[in-house]
C-alpha atoms as a PDB file:
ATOM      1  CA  UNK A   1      59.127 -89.457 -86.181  1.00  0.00           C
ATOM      2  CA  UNK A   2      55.513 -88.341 -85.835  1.00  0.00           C
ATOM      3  CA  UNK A   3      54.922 -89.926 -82.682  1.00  0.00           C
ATOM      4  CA  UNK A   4      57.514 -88.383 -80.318  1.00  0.00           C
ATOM      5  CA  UNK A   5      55.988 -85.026 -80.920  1.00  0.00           C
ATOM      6  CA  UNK A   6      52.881 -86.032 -80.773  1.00  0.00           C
ATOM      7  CA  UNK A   7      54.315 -87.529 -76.967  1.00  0.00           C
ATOM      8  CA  UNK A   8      56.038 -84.513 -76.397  1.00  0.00           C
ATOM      9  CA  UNK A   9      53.000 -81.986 -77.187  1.00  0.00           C
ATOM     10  CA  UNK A  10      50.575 -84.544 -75.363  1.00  0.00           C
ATOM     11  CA  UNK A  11      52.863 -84.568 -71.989  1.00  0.00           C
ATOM     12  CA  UNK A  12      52.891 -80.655 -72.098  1.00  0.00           C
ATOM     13  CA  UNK A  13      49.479 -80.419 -72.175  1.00  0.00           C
ATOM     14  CA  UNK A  14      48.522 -82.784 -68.880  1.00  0.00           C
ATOM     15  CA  UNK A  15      51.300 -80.485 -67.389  1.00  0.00           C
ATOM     16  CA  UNK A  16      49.171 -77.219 -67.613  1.00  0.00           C
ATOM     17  CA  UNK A  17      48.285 -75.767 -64.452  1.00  0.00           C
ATOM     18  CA  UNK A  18      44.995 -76.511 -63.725  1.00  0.00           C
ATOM     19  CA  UNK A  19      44.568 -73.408 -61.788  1.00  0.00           C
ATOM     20  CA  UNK A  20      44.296 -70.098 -63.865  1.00  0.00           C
ATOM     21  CA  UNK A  21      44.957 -66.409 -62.288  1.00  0.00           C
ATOM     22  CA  UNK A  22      42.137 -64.313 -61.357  1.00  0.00           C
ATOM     23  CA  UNK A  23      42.125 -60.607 -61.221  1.00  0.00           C
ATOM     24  CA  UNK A  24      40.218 -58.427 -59.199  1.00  0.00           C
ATOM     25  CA  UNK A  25      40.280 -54.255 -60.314  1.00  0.00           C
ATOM     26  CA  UNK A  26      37.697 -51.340 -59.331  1.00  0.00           C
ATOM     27  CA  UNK A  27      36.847 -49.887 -62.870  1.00  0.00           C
ATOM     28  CA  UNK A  28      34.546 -47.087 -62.498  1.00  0.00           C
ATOM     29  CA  UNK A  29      33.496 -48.210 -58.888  1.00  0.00           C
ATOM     30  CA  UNK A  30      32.882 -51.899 -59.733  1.00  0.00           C
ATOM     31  CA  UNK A  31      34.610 -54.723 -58.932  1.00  0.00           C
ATOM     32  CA  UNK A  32      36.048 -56.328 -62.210  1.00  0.00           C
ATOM     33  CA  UNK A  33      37.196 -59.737 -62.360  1.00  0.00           C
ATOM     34  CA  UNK A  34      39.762 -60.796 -65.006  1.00  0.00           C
ATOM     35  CA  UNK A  35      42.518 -63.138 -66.585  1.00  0.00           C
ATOM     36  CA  UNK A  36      44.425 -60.725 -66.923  1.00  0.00           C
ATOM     37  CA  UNK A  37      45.606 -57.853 -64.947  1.00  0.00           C
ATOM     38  CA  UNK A  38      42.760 -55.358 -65.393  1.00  0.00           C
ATOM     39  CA  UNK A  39      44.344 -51.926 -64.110  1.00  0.00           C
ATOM     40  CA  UNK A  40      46.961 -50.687 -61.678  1.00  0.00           C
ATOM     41  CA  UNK A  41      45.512 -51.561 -58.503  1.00  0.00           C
ATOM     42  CA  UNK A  42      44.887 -55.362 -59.640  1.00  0.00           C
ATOM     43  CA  UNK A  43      44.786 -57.911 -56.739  1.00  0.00           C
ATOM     44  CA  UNK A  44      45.278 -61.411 -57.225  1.00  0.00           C
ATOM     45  CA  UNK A  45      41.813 -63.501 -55.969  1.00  0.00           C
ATOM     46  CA  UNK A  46      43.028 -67.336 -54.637  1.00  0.00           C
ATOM     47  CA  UNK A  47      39.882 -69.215 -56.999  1.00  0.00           C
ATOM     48  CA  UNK A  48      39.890 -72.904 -55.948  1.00  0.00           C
ATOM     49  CA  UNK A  49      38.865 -75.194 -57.883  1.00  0.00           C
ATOM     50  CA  UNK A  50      36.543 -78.045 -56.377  1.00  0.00           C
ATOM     51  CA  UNK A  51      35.601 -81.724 -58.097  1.00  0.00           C
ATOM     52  CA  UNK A  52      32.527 -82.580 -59.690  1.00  0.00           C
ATOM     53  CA  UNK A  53      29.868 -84.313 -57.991  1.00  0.00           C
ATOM     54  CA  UNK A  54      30.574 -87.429 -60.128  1.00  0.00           C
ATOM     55  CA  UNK A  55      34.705 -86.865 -59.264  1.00  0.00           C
ATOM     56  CA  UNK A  56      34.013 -86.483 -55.483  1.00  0.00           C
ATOM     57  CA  UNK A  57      34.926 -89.283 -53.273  1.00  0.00           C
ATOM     58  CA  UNK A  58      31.915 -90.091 -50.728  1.00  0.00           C
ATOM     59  CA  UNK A  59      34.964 -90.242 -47.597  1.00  0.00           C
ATOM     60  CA  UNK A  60      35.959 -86.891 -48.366  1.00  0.00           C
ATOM     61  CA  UNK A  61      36.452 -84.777 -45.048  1.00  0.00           C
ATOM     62  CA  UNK A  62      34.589 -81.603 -44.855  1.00  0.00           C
ATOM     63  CA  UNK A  63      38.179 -79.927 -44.107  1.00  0.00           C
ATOM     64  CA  UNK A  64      39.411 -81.013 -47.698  1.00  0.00           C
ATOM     65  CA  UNK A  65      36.199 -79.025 -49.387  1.00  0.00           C
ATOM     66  CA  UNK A  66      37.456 -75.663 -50.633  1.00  0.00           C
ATOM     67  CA  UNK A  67      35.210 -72.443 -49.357  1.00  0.00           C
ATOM     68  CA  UNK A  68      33.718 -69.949 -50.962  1.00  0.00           C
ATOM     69  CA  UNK A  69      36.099 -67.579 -53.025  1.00  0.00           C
ATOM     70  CA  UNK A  70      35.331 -64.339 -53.518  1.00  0.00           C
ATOM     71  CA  UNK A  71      34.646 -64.437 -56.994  1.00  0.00           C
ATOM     72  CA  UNK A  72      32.235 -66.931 -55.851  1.00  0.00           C
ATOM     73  CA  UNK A  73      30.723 -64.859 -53.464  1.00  0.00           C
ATOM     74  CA  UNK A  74      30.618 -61.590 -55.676  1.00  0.00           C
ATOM     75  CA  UNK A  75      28.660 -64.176 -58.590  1.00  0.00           C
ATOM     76  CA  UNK A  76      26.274 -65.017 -56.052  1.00  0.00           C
ATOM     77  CA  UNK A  77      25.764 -61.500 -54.757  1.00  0.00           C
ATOM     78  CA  UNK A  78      24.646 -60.226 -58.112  1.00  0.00           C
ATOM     79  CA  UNK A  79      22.406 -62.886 -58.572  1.00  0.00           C
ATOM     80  CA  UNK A  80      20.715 -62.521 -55.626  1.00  0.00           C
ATOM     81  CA  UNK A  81      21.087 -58.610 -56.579  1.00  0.00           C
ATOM     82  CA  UNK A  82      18.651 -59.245 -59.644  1.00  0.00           C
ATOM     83  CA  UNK A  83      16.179 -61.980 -57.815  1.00  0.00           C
ATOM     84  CA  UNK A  84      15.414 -58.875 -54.928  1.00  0.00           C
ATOM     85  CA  UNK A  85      15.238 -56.031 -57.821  1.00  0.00           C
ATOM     86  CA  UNK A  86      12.884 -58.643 -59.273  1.00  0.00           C
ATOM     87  CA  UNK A  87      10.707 -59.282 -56.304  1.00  0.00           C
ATOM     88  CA  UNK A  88      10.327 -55.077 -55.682  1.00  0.00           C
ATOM     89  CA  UNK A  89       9.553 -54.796 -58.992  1.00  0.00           C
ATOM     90  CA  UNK A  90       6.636 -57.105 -58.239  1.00  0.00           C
ATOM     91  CA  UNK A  91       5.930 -55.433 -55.076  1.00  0.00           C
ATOM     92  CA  UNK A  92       5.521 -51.940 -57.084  1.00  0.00           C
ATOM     93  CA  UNK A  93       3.318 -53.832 -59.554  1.00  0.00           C
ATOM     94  CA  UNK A  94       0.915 -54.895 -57.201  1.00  0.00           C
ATOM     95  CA  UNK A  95       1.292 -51.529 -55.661  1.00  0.00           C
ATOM     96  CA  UNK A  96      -0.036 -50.304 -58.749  1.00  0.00           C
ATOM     97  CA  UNK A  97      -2.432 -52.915 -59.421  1.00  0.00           C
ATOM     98  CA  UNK A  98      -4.344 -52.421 -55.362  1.00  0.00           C
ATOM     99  CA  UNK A  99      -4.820 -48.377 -56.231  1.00  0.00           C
ATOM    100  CA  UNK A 100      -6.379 -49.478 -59.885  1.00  0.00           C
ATOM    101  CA  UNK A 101      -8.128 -51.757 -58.207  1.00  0.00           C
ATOM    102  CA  UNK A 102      -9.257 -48.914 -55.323  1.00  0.00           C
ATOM    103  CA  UNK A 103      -9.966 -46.276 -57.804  1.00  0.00           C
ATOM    104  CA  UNK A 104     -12.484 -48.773 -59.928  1.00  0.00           C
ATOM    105  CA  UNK A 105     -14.423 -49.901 -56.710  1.00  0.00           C
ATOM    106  CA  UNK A 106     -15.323 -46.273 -56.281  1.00  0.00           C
ATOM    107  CA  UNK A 107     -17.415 -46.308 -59.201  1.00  0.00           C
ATOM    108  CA  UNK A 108     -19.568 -49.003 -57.892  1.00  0.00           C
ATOM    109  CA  UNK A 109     -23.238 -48.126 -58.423  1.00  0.00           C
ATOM    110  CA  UNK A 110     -26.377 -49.377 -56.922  1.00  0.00           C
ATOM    111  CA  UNK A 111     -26.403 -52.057 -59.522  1.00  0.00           C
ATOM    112  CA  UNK A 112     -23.470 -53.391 -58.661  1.00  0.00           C
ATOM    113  CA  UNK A 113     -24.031 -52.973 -55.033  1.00  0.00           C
ATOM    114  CA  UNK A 114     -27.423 -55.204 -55.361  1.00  0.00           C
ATOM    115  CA  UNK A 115     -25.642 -57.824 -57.188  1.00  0.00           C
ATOM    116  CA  UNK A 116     -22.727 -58.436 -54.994  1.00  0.00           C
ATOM    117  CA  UNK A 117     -25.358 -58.792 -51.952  1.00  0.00           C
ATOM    118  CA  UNK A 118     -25.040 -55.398 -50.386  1.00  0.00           C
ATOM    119  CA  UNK A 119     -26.857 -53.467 -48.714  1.00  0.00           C
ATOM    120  CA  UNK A 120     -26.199 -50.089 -49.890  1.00  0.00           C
ATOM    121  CA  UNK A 121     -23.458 -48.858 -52.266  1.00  0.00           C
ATOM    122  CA  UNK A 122     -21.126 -47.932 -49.626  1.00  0.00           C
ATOM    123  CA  UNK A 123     -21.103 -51.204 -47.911  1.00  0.00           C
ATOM    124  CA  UNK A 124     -20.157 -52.653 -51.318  1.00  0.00           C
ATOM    125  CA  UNK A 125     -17.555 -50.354 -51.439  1.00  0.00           C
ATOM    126  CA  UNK A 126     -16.202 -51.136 -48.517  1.00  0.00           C
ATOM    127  CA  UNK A 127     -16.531 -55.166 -48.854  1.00  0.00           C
ATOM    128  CA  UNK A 128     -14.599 -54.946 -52.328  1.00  0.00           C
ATOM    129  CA  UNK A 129     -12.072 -52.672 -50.741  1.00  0.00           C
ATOM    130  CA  UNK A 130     -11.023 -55.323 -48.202  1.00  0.00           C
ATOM    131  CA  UNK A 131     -11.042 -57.821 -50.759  1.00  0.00           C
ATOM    132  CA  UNK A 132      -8.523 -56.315 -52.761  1.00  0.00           C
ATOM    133  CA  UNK A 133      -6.389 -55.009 -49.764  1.00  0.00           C
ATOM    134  CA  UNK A 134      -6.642 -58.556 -48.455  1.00  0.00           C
ATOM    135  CA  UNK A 135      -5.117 -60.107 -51.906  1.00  0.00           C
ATOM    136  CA  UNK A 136      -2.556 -57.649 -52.621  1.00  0.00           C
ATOM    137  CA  UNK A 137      -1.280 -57.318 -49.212  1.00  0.00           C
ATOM    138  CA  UNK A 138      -1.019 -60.996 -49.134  1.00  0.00           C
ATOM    139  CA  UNK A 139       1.215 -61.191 -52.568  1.00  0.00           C
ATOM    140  CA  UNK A 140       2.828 -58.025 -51.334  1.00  0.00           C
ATOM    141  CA  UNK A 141       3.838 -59.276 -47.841  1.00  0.00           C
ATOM    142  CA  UNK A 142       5.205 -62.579 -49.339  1.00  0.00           C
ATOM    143  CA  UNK A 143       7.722 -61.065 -51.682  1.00  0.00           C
ATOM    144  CA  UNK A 144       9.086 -58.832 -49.013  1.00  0.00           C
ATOM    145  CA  UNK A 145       9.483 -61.900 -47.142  1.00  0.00           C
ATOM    146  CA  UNK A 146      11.375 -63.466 -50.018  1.00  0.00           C
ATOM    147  CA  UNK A 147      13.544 -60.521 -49.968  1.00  0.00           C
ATOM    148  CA  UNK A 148      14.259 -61.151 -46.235  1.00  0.00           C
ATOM    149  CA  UNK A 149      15.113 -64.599 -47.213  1.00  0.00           C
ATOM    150  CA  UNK A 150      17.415 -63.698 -50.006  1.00  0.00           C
ATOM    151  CA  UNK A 151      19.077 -60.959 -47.870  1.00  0.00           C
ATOM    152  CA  UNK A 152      19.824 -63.651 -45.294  1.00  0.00           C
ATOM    153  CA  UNK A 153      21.309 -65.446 -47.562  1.00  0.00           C
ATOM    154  CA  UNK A 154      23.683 -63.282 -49.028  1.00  0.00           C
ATOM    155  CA  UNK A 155      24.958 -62.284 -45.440  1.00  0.00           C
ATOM    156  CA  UNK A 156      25.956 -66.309 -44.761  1.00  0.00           C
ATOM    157  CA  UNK A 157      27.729 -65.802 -48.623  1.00  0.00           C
ATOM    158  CA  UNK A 158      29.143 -63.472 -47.700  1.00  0.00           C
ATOM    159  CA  UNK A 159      30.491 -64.425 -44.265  1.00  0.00           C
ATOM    160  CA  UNK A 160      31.568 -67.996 -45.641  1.00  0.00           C
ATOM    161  CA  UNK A 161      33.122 -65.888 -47.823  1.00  0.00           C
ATOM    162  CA  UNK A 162      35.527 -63.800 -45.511  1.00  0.00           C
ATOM    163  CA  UNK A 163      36.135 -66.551 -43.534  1.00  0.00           C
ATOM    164  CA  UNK A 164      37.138 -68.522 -46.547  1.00  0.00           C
ATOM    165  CA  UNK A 165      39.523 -66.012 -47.804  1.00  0.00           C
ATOM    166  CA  UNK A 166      41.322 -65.167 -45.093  1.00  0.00           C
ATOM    167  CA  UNK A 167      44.990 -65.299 -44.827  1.00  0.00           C
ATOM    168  CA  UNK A 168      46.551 -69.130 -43.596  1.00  0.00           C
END
């Protein structure tokens, strides 16, 4: 008696969709995704669902590989969101770091001067100076240049994206 319930609830479980319903609302002027409807003007996001690298079969045609959703696309965006607010938080820092630096070379004395090789206090001054531009220019220059990169990549996101969503 046991066991044809235990069929019964066993079949309805391998008979659950294996795609869930995904919400998308504006609360407050940001896109909300949900489960469940998450306001009035709730729109329902096609999420598909791809196989794991170990489930994927190697002759698998590039046409059969789903595209990027939107939810997909809006994950990615705030990631790469929080990696650029990151990188120009570092670009303030060494900002901040080049005028400490500035401000401390002008208190080079004739001490100073003599040991770094110089030939007057000035020259030292001006030697240190373009060390310190040099560095943090360097650092500064690379992370807007990883924030190129990353905005780059968020367009192609987000193109894949739209194309991927589009209507059939």
């Amino acid at each position: 008696m046991k066991y044809p319930i235990f069929l019964v609830g066993l079949i309805a479980l391998m008979s659950l969709p294996s795609q869930a319903a995904v919400y998308k609302c504006v609360v407050n002027g940001v896109p909300t995704f949900s489960q469940l409807p998450c306001g009035k003007d709730a729109q329902v996001i096609d999420v598909r669902y791809s196989k794991s690298t170990n489930d994927s079969d190697d002759s698998a045609k590039e046409e059969d590989k789903p595209g990027v959703t939107e939810v997909d696309s809006f994950l990615a965006d705030q990631k790469i969101d929080r990696e650029i607010a990151m990188h120009q938080k570092n670009i303030q820092k060494y900002e901040t770091m080049l005028a400490e630096q500035l401000a401390q070379i002008e208190n080079i004395n004739q001490a100073t001067a003599n040991y770094l090789g110089a030939k007057s206090i000035e020259d030292a001054k001006k030697q240190q100076a373009s060390l310190a531009n040099l560095n943090f220019k360097s650092r500064i220059e690379n992370e807007q240049q990883a924030i190129t990169k990353l905005q780059e990549v968020k367009k192609r996101i987000n193109e894949a994206a739209a194309e991927s969503n589009q209507p059939l």
